[in-house]
C-alpha atoms as a PDB file:
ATOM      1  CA  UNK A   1       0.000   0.000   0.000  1.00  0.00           C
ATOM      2  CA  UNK A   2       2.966   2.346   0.930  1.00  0.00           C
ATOM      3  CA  UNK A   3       4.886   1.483  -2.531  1.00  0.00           C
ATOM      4  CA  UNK A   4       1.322   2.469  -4.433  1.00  0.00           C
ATOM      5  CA  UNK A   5       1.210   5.674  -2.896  1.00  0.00           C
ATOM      6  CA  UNK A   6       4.212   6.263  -3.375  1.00  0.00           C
ATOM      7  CA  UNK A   7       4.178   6.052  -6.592  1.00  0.00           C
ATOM      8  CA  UNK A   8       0.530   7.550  -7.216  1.00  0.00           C
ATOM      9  CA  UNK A   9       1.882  10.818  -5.529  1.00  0.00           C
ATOM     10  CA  UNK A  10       5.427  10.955  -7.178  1.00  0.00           C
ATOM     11  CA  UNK A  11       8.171  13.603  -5.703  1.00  0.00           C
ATOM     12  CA  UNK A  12       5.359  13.614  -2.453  1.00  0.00           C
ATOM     13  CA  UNK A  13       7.140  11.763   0.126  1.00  0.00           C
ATOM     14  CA  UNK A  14       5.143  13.512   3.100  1.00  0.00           C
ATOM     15  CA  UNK A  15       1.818  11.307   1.690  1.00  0.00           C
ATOM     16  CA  UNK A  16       3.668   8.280   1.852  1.00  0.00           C
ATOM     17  CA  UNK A  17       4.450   9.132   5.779  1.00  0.00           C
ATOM     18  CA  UNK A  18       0.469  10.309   6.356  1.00  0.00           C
ATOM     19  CA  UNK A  19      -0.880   7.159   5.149  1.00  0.00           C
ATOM     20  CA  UNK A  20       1.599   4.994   7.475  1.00  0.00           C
ATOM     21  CA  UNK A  21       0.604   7.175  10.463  1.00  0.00           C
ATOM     22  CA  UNK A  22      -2.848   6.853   9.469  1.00  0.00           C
ATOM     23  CA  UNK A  23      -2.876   3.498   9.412  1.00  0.00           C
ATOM     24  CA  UNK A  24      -0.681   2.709  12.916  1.00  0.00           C
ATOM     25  CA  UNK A  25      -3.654   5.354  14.466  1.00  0.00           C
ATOM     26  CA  UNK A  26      -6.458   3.491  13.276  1.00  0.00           C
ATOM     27  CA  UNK A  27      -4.649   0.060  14.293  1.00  0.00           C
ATOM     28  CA  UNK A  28      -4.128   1.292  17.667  1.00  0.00           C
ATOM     29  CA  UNK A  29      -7.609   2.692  18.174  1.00  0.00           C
ATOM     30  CA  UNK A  30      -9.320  -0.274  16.953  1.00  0.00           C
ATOM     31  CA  UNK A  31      -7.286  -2.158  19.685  1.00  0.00           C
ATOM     32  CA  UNK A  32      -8.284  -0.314  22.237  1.00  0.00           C
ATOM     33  CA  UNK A  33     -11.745  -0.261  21.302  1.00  0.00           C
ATOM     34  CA  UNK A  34     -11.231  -4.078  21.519  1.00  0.00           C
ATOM     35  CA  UNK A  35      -9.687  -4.136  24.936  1.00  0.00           C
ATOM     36  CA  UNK A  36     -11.693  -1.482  26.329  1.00  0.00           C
ATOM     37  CA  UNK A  37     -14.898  -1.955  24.969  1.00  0.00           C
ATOM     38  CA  UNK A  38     -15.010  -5.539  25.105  1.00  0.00           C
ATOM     39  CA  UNK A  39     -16.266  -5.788  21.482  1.00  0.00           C
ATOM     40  CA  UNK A  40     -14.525  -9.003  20.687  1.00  0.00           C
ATOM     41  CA  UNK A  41     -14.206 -12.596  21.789  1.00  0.00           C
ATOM     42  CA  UNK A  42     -11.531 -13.984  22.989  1.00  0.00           C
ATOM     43  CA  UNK A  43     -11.587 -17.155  21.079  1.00  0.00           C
ATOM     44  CA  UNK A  44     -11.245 -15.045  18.038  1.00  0.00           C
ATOM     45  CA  UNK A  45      -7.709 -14.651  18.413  1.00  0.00           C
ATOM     46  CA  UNK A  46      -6.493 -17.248  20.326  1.00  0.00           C
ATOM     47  CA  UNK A  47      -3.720 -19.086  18.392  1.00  0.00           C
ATOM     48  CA  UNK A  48      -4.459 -22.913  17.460  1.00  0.00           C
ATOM     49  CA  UNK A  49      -2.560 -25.758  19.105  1.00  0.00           C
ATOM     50  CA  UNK A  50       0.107 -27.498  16.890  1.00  0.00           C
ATOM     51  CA  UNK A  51      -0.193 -31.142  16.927  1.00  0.00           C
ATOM     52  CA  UNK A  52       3.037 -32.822  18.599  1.00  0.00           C
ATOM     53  CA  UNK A  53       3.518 -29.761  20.972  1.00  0.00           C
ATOM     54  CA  UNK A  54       2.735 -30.000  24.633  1.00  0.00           C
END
């Protein structure tokens, strides 16, 4: 997504750096929603067991 903006807004370099801190703000809202608002289930991101581990 970075490389295709990049090269959508050529000789723009500061659009590049808005859309990566755009996306890291929404990421870490979103997770806080999660954790604070309880909107998910656990079980949705708990990681499968592997066969053969203990």
């Amino acid at each position: 997504m970075l490389v295709a903006t990049a090269v959508a807004f050529p000789g723009q370099p500061m659009m590049v750096v808005a859309r990566f801190t755009a996306s890291v703000l929404t990421s870490v809202a979103m997770g806080w929603l999660w954790l604070r608002m309880r909107i998910g289930r656990p079980e949705w991101i708990r990681l499968p067991r592997r066969a053969g581990l203990r």
